[in-house]
C-alpha atoms as a PDB file:
ATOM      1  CA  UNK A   1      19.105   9.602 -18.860  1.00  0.00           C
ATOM      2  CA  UNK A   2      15.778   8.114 -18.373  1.00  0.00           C
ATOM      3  CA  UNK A   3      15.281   9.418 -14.846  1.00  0.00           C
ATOM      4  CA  UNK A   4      15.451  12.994 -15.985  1.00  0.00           C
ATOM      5  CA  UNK A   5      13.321  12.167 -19.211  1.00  0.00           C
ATOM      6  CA  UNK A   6      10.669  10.565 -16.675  1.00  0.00           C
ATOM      7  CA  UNK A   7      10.497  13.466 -14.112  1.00  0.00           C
ATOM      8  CA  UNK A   8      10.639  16.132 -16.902  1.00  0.00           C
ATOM      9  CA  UNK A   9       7.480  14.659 -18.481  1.00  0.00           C
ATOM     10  CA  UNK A  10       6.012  14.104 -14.833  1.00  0.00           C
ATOM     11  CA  UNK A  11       6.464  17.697 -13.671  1.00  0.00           C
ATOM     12  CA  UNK A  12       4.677  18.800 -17.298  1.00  0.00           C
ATOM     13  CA  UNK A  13       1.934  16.549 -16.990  1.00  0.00           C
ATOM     14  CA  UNK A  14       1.646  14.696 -13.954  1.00  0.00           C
ATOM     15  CA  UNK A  15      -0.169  11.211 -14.045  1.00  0.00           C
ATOM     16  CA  UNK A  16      -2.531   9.586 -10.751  1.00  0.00           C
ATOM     17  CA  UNK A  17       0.696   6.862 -10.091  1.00  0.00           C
ATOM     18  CA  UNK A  18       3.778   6.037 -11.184  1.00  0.00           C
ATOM     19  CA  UNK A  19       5.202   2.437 -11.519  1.00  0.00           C
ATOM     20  CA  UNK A  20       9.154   2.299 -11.618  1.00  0.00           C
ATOM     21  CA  UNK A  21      11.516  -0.773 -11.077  1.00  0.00           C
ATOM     22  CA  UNK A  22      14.563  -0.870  -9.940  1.00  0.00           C
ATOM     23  CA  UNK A  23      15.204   2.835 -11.113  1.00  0.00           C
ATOM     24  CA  UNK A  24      17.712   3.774  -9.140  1.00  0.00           C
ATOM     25  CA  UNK A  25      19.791   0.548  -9.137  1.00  0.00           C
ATOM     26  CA  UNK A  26      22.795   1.913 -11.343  1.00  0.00           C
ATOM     27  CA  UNK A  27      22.839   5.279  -9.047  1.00  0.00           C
ATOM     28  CA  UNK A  28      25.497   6.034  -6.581  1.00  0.00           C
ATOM     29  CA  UNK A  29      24.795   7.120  -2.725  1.00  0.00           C
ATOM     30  CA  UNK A  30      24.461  10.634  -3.240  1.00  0.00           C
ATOM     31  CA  UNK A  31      22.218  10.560  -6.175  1.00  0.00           C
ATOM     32  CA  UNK A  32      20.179   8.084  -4.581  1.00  0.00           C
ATOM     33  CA  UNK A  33      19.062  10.516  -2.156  1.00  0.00           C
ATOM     34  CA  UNK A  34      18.518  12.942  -4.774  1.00  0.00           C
ATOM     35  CA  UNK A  35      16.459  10.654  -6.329  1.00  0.00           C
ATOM     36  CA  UNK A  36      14.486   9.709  -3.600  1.00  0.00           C
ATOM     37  CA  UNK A  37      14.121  13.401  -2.475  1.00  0.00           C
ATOM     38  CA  UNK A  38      12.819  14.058  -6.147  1.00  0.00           C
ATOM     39  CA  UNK A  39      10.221  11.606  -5.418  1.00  0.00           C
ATOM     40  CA  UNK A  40       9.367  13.125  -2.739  1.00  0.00           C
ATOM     41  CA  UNK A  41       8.750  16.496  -4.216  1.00  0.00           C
ATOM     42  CA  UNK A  42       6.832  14.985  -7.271  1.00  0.00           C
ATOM     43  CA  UNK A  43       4.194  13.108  -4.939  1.00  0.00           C
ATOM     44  CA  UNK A  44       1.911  15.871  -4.391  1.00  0.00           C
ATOM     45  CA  UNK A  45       0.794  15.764  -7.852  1.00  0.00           C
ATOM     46  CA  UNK A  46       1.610  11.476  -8.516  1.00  0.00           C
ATOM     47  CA  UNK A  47       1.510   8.352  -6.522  1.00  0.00           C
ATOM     48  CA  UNK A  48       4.613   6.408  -6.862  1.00  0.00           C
ATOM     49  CA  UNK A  49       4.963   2.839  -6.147  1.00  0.00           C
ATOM     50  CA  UNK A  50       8.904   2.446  -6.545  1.00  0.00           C
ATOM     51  CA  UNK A  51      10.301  -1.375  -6.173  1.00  0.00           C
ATOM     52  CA  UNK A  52      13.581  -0.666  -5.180  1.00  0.00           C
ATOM     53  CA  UNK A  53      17.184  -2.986  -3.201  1.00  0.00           C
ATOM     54  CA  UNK A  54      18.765   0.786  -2.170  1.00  0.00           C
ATOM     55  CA  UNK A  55      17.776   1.484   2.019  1.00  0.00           C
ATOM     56  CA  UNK A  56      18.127   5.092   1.039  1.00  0.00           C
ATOM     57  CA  UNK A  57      15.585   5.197  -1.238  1.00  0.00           C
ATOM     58  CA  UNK A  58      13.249   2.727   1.447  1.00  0.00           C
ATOM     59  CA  UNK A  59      14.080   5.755   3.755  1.00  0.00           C
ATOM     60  CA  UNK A  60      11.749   8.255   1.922  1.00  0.00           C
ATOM     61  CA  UNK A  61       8.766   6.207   1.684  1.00  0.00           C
ATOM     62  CA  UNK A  62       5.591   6.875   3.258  1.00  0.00           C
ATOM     63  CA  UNK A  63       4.542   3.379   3.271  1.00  0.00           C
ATOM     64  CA  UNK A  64       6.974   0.049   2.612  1.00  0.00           C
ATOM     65  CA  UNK A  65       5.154  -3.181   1.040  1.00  0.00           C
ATOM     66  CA  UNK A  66       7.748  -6.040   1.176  1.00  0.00           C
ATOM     67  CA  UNK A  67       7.076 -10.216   0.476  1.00  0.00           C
ATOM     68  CA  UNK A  68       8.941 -13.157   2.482  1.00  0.00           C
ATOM     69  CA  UNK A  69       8.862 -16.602   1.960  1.00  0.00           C
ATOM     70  CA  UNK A  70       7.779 -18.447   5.564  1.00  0.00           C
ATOM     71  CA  UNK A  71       8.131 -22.086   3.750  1.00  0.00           C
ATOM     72  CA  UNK A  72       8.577 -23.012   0.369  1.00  0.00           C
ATOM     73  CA  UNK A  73       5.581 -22.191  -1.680  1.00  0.00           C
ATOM     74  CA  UNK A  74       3.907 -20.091   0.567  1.00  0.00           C
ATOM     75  CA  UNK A  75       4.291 -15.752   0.333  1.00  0.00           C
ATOM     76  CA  UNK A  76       4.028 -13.268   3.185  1.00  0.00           C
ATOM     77  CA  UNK A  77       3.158  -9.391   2.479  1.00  0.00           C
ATOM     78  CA  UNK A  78       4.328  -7.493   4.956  1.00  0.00           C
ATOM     79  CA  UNK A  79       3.001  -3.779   5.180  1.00  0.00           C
ATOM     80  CA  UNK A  80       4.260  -0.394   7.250  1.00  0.00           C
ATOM     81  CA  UNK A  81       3.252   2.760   7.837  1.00  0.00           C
ATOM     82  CA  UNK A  82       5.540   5.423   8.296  1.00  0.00           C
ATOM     83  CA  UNK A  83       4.961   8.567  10.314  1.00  0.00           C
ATOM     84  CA  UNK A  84       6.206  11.738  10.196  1.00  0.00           C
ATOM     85  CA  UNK A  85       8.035  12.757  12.791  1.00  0.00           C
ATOM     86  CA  UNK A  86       6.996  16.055  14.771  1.00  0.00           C
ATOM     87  CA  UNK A  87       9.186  19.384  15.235  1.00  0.00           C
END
């Protein structure tokens, strides 16, 4: 698939960031958080910014950029910081 053609070039050559969309739309549960724990792995060498629906895959991020509409026409970013939890 393209996932494993993506991370197998990635963990050859790594690049500074990664842009993906949507990637793992088509992917049940369990390989969602195989996926996302991939991800994980691979961000010591890359940067990933990963637009994604799937709250398993929100639940790996570091950091979690969303938009909202207040009133017609007019876009919100909203921004949060995750931090890791000690022990």
């Amino acid at each position: 698939t393209v996932i494993s053609l993506l991370f197998a070039m990635l963990r050859t050559k790594p690049t500074p960031f990664c842009v993906v969309d949507e990637i793992d739309a088509a992917l049940d549960e369990a390989n969602v958080n195989r996926f996302a724990q991939f991800l994980r792995n691979l961000a010591d060498h890359s940067q990933f910014i990963v637009i994604t629906h799937r709250k398993s895959t929100m639940e790996y991020a570091n950091v979690m950029h969303g938009i909202t509409m207040e009133e017609q026409g007019v876009s919100k970013l909203l921004s949060v910081k995750f931090m890791e939890q000690a022990g």
